[in-house]
Protein backbone atom coordinates (compact mmCIF):
# COMPACT_ATOMS: atom_id res chain seq x y z
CA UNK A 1 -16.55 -69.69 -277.45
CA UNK A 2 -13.47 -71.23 -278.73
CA UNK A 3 -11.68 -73.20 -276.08
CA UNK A 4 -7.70 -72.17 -275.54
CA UNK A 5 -5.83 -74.44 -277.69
CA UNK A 6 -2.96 -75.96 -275.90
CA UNK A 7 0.47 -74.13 -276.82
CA UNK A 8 2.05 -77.36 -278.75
CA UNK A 9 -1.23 -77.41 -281.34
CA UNK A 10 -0.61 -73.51 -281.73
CA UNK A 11 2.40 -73.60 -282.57
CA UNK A 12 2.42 -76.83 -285.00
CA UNK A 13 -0.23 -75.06 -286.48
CA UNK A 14 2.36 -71.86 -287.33
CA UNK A 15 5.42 -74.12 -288.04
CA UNK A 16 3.27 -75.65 -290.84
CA UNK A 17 2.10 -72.53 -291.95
CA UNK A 18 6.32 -71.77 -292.58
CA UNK A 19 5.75 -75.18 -294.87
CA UNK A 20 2.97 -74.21 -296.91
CA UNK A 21 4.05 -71.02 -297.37
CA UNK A 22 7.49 -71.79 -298.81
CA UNK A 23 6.00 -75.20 -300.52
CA UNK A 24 3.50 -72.68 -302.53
CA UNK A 25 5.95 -69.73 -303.00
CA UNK A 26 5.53 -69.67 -307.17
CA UNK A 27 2.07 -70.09 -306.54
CA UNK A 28 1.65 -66.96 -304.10
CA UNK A 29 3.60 -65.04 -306.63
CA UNK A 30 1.41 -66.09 -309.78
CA UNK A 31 -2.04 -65.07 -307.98
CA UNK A 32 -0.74 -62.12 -306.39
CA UNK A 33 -0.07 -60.74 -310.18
CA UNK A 34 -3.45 -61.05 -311.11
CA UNK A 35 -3.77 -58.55 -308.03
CA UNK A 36 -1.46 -56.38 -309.07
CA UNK A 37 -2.80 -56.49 -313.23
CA UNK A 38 -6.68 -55.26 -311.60
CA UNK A 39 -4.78 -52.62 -309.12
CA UNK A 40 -5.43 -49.20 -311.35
CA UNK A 41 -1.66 -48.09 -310.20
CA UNK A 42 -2.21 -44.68 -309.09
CA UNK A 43 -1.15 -44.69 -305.71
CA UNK A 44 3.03 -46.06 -305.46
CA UNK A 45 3.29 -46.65 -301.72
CA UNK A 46 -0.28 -48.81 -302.45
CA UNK A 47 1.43 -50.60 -305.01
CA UNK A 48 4.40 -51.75 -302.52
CA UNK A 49 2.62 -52.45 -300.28
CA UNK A 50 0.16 -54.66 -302.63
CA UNK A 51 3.54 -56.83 -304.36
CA UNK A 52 3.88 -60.29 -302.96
CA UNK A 53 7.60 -61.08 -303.80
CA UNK A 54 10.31 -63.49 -302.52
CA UNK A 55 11.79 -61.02 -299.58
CA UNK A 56 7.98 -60.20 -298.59
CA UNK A 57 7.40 -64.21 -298.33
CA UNK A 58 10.64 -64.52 -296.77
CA UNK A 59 9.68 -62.51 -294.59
CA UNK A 60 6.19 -64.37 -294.09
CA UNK A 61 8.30 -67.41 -293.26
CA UNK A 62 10.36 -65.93 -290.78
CA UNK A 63 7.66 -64.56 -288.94
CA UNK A 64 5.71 -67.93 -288.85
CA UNK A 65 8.63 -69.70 -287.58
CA UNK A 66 9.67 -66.76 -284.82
CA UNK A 67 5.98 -66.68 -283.61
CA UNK A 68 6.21 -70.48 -283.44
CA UNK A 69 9.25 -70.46 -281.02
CA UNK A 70 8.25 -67.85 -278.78
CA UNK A 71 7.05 -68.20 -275.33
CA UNK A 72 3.32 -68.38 -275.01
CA UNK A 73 2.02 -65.44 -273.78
CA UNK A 74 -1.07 -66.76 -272.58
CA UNK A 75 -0.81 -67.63 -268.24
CA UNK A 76 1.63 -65.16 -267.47
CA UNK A 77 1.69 -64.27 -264.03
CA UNK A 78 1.21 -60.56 -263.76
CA UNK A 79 0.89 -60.08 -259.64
CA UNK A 80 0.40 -62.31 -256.93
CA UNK A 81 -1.08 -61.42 -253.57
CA UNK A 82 -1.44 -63.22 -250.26
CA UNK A 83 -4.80 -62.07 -248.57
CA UNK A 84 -4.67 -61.98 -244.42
CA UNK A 85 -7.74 -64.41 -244.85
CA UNK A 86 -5.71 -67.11 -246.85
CA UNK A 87 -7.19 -66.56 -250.19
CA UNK A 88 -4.00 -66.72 -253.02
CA UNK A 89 -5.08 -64.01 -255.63
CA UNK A 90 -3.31 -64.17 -258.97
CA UNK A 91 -3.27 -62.26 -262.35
CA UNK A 92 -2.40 -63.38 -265.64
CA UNK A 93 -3.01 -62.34 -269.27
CA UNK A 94 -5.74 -64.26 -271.23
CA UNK A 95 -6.38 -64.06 -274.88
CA UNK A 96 -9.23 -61.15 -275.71
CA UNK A 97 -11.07 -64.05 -277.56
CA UNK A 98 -11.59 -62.52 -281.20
CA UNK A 99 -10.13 -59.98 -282.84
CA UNK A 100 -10.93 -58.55 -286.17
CA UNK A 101 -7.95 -56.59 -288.74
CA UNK A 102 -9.39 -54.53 -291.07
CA UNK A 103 -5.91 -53.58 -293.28
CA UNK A 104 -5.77 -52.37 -296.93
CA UNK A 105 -3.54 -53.96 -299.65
CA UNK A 106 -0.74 -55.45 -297.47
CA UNK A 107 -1.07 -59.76 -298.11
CA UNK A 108 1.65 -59.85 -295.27
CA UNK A 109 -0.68 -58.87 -292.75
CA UNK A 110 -2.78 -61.87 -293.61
CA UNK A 111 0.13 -63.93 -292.51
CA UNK A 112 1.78 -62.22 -290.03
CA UNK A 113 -1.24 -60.39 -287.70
CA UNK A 114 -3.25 -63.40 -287.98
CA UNK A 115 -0.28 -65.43 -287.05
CA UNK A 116 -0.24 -63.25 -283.91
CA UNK A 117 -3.23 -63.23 -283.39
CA UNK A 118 -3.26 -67.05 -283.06
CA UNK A 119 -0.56 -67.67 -281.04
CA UNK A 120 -1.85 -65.53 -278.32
CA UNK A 121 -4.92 -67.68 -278.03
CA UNK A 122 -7.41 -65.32 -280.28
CA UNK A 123 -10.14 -66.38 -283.18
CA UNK A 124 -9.07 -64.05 -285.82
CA UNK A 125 -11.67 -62.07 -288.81
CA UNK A 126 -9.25 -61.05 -291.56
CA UNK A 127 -10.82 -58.13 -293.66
CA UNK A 128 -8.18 -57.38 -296.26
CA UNK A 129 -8.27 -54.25 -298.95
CA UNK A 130 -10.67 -55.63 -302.01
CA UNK A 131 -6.98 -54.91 -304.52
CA UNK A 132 -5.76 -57.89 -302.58
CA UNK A 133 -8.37 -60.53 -302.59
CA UNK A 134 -7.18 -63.17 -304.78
CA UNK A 135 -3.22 -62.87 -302.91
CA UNK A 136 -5.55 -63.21 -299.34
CA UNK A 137 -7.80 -65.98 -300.11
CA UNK A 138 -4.71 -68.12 -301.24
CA UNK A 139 -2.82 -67.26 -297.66
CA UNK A 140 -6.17 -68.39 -295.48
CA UNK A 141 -6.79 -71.19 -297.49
CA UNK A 142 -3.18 -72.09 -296.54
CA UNK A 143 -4.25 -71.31 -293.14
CA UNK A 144 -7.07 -73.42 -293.26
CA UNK A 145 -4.63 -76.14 -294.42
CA UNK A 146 -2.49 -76.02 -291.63
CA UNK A 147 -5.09 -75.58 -288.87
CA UNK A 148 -7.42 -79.03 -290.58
CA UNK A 149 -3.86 -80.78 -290.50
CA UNK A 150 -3.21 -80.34 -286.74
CA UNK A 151 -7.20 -81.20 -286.16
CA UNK A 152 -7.82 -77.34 -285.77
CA UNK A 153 -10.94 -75.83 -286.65
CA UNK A 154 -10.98 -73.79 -289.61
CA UNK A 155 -13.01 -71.18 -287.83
CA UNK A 156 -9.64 -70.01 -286.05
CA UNK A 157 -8.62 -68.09 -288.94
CA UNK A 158 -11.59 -66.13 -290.63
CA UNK A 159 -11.82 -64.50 -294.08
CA UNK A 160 -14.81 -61.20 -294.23
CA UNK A 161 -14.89 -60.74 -297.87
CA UNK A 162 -16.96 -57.50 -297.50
CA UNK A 163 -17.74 -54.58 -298.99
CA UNK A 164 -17.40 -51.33 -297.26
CA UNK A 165 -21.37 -51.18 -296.84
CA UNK A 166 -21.19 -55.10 -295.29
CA UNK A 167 -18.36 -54.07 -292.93
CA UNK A 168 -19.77 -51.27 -291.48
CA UNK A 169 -23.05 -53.47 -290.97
CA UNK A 170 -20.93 -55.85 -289.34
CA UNK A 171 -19.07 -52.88 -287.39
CA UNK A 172 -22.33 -51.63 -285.80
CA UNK A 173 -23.84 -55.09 -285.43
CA UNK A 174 -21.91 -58.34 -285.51
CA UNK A 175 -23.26 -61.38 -286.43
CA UNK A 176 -20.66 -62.92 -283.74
CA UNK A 177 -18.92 -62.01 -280.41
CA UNK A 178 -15.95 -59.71 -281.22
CA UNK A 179 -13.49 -58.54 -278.12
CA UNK A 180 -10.63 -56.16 -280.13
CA UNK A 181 -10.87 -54.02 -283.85
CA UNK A 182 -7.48 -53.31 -285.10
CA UNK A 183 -7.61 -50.98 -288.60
CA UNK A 184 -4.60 -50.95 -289.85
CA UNK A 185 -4.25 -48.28 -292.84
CA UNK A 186 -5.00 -45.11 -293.20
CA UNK A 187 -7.11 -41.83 -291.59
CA UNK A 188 -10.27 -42.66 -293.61
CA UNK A 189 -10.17 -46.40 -292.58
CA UNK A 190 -9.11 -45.68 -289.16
CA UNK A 191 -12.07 -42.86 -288.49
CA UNK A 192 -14.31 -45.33 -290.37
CA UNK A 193 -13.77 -47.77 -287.74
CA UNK A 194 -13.68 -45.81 -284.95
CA UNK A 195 -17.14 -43.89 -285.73
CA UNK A 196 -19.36 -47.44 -286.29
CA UNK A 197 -17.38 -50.29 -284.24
CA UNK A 198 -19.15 -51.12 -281.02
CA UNK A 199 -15.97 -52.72 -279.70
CA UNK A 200 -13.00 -51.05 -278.25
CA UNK A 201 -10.74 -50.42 -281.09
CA UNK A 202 -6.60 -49.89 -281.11
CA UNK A 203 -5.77 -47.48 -283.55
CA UNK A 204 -2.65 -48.41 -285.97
CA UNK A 205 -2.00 -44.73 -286.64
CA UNK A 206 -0.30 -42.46 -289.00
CA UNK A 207 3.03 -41.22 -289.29
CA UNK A 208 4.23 -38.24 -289.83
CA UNK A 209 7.42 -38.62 -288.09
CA UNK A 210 10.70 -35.75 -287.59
CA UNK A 211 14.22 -35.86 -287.24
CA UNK A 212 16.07 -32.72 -284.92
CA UNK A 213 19.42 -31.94 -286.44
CA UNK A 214 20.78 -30.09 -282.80
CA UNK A 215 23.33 -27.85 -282.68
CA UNK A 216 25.96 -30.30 -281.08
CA UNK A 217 25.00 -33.01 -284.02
CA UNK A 218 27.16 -34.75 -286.16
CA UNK A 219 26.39 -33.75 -289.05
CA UNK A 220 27.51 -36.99 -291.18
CA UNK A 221 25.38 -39.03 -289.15
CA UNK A 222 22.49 -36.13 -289.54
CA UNK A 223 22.57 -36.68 -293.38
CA UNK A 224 22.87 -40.22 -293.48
CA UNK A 225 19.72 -40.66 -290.83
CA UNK A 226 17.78 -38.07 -292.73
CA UNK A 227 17.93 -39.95 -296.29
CA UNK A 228 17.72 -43.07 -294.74
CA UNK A 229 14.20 -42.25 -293.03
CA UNK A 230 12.86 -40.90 -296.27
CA UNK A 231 14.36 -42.82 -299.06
CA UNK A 232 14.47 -46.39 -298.37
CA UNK A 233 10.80 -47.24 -297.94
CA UNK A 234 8.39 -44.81 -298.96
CA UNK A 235 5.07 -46.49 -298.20
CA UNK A 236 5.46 -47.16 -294.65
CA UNK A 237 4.04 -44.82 -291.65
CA UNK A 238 8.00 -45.62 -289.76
CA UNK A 239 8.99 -43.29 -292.95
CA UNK A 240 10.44 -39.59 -292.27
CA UNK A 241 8.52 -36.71 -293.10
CA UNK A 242 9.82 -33.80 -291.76
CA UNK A 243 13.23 -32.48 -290.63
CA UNK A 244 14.10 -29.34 -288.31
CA UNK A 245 17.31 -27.82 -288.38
CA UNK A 246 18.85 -25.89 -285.61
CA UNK A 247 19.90 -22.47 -286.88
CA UNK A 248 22.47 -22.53 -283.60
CA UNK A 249 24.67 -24.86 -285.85
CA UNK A 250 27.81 -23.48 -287.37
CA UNK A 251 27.10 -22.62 -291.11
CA UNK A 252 23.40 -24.52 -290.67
CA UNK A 253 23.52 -23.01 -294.21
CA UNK A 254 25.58 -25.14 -296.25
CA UNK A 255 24.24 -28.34 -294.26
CA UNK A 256 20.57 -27.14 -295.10
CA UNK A 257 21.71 -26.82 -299.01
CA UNK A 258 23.64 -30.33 -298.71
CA UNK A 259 20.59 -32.38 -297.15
CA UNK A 260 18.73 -30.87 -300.05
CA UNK A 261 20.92 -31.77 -302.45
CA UNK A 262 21.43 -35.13 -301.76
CA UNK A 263 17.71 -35.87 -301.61
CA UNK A 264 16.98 -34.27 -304.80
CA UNK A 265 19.18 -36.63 -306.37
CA UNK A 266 17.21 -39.24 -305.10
CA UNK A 267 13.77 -37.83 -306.24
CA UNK A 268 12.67 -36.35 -303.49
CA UNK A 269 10.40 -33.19 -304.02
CA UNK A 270 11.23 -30.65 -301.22
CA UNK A 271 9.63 -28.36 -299.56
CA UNK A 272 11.04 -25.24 -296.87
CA UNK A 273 9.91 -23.11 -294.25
CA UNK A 274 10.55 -19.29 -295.07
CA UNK A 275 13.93 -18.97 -293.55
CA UNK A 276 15.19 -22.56 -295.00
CA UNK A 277 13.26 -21.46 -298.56
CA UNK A 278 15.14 -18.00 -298.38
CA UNK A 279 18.47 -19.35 -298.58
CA UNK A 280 17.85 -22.22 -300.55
CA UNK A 281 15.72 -21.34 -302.90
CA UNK A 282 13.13 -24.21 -302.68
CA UNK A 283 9.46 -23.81 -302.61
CA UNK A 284 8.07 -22.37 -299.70
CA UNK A 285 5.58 -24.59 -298.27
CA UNK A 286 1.89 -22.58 -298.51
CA UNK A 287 0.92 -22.67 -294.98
CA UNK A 288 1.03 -24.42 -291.59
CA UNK A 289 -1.35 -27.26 -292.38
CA UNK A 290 1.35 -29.22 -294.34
CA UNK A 291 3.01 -29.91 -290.98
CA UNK A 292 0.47 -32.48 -290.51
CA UNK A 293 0.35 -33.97 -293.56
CA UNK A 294 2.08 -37.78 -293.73
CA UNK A 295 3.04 -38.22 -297.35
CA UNK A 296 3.94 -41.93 -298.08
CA UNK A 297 5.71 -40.40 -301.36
CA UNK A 298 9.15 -38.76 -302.16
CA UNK A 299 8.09 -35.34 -300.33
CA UNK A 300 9.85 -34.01 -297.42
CA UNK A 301 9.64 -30.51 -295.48
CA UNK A 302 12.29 -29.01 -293.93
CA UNK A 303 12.37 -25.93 -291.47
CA UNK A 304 14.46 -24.34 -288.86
CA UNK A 305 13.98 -23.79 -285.39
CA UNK A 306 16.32 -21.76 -283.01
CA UNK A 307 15.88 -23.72 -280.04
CA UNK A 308 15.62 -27.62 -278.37
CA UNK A 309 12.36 -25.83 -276.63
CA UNK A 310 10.94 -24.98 -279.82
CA UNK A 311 11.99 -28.20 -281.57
CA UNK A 312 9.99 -30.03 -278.82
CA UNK A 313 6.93 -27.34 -279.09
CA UNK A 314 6.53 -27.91 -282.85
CA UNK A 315 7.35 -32.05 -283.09
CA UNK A 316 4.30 -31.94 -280.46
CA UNK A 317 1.93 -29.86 -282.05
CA UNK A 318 2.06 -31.59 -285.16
CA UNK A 319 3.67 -35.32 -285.54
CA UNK A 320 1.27 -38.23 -285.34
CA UNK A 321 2.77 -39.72 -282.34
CA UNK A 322 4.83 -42.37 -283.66
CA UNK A 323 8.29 -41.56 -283.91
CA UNK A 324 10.71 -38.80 -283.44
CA UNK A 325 14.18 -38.38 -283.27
CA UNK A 326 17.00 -35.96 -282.32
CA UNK A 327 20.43 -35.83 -283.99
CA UNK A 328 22.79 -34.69 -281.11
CA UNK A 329 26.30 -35.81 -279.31
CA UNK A 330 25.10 -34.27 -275.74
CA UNK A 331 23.26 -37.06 -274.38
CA UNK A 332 21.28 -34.81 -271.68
CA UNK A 333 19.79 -32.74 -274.21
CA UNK A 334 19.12 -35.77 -275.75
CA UNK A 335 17.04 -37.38 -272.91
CA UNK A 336 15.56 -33.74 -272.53
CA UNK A 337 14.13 -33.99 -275.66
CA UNK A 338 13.18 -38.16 -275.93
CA UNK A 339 11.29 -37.27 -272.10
CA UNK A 340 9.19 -34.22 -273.18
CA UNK A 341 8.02 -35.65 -277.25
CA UNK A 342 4.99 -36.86 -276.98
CA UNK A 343 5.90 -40.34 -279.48
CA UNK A 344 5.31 -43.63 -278.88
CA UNK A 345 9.19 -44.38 -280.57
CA UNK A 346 11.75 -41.64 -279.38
CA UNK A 347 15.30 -41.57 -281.01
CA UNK A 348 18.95 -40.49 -280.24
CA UNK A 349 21.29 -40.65 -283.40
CA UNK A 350 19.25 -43.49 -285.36
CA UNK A 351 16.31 -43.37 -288.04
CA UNK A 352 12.62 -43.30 -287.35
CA UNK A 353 12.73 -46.59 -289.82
CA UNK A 354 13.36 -48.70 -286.58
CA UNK A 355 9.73 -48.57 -285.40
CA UNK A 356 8.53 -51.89 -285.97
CA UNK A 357 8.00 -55.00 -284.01
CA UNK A 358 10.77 -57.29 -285.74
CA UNK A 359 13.65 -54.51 -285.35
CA UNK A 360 12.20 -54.21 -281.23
CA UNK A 361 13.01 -57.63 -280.79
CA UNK A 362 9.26 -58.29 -280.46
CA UNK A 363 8.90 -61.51 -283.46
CA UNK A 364 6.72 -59.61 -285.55
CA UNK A 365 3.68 -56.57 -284.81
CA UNK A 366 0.09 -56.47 -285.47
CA UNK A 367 0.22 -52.62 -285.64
CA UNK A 368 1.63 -49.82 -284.24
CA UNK A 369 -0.18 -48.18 -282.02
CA UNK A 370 -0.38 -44.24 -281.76
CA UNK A 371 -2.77 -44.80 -278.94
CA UNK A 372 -1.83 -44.51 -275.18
CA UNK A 373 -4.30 -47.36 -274.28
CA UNK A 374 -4.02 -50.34 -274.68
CA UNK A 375 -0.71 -50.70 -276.03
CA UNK A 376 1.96 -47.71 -277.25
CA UNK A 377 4.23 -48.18 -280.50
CA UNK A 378 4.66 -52.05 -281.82
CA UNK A 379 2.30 -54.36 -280.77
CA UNK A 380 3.67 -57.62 -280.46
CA UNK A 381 2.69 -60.76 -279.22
CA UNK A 382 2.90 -60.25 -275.24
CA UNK A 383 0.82 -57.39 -275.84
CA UNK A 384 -1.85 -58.97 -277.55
CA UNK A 385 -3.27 -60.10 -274.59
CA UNK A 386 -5.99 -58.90 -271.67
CA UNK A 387 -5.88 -60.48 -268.23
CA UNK A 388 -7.68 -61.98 -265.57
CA UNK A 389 -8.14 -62.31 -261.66
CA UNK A 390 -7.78 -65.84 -260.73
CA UNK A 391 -8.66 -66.46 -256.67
CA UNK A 392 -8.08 -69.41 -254.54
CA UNK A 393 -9.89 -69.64 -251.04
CA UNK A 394 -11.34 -72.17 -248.84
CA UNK A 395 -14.48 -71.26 -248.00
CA UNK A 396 -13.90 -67.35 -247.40
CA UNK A 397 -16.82 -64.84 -246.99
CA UNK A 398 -16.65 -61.00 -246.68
């Protein structure tokens, strides 16, 4: 078991992670090429995610030095209780003790959820995507740096170079104690997980996520929030997929037509409902099933509903339960509809793009969580953490 490093050595271990990181920037960026001249290229969002650049180790940086100044999470008191018999009975959280991230293509992660990982007390197994091997191995070997430099063992931070045979051995029997599985990627890695781990496991889920244009929107801000969701990051599961217009708004015609246009001219293949195809003259989508779909690609749907009831009905039915939002100036229908989605993110007048631990103020997420237990939407530091009944008597017997 590895013994709770005091909160100073975590945290020069992270500042000096910050270093190494900027001291072997060029470096990073030369290695993670070779990644990207193996990757075949046929999958874009993939391919984003896969590019170590100078804003992506920026952003490394700032997450390294943001965990580092952060409160420790670890010892927080949760409840306190007097017992009549004199006992003093307290809760706080305690670190789960090791958690493994399985992720695909993203060397950020390998930085940023193991950096969370450590500074809430846990041993961390990285299992990164095979496309990013050579980008990964640099970052832990940086991490192995920083942790031998503060007297650290290297065992902290732990690279599973498997292959998908080897991690599903490891999955049904591991050749060490682990408390938490976080997948972080897609439906096939997530069920993967899920169907051979014999840990409990928090699900990073998909997206999928819709905006409500309401009858009492502005319309301005409707557009804006609408190409913003789908056009400025494609590859992320905080990305819009699907957009419901009420047919209640005045001339929802010409606003249906405009939203179209404007995405077209950003590249954006779209696809209507009957009534929205009618009097457009997009493709109608072939059935029902595409509601489900998350695309991670310049593809949007777009239907019409007649009422906030319905809106509500059909969000539920089919979003991933991550993020939805509603485009409306009345602010009770707006707290109708944020109460009765079933998301983990809900939204008045701003983009679905917001999900994410660094925009919530939380330094920084392992995942995002489309699971009601243990943690909903961004998990962040404080919630990377389990807790424990600590008791104080003098002798009492029940």
């Amino acid at each position: 078991m590895n013994h709770l490093l005091p909160i100073e050595k975590r945290n020069a271990v992270l500042s000096r992670m910050a270093e190494l990181l900027e001291q072997e920037r060029a470096n990073l960026k030369t290695i993670n090429q070779r990644d990207i001249k193996k990757y075949s290229g046929d999958d874009l969002a993939m391919e984003k995610r896969l590019l170590v650049d100078d804003a992506k180790i920026d952003g490394m940086i700032l997450s390294m030095q943001q965990l580092a100044s952060q409160e420790d999470p670890i010892g927080v008191e949760r409840f306190n209780f007097d017992h009549e018999n004199g006992m003093k009975i307290i809760n706080k959280t305690a670190a789960f003790g090791t958690i493994m991230i399985i992720y695909e293509s993203r060397p950020d992660v390998t930085v940023e959820a193991g950096g969370i990982a450590f500074k809430s007390g846990n041993k961390i197994l990285l299992k990164g995507g095979k496309e990013s091997l050579l980008s990964n191995l640099k970052i832990v070997e940086l991490w192995h740096q920083a942790l031998q430099e503060n007297n650290v063992a290297t065992e902290w931070v732990e690279y599973l170079n498997y292959n998908r045979e080897e991690t599903q051995a490891f999955l049904e029997k591991p050749t060490q104690k682990v408390d938490l599985i976080v997948p972080r990627g897609g439906e096939k890695l997530i069920a993967f997980v899920k169907k051979h781990a014999t840990c409990p496991v928090i699900i990073s889920g998909r997206g999928n996520n819709f905006v409500y244009v309401n009858k009492e929107a502005d319309l301005k801000k409707a557009l804006d929030i609408i190409i913003n969701g789908k056009t400025s990051n494609i590859s992320v599961c905080n990305a819009l997929d699907k957009v419901l217009i009420d047919t209640n708004i005045n001339n929802w015609e010409a606003f249906a037509k405009k939203v179209i246009t404007e995405l077209q001219q950003r590249n954006v293949t779209v696809l209507g409902d009957e009534n929205i195809s009618r009097v457009t003259n997009i493709p109608q989508i072939e059935s029902d099933l595409i509601w489900h779909e998350e695309f991670l690609d310049y593809k949007i749907v777009i239907g019409t509903t007649n009422s906030d009831q319905e809106a509500i009905d059909k969000i539920n039915k089919y979003c991933g339960g991550h993020s939805a939002s509603i485009i409306t100036k009345n602010d009770a229908i707006a707290q109708e509809f944020m109460e009765n989605v079933d998301t983990a993110a809900v939204y008045q007048n701003a983009s679905t793009r917001f999900t994410d631990g660094g925009q919530f103020g939380l330094g920084g997420e392992l995942a995002i969580s489309t699971d009601k237990l243990h943690q909903r939407g961004p998990i962040g530091l404080q919630h990377l953490v389990t807790n424990k009944w600590y008791i104080y008597g003098n002798g009492q017997i029940r």
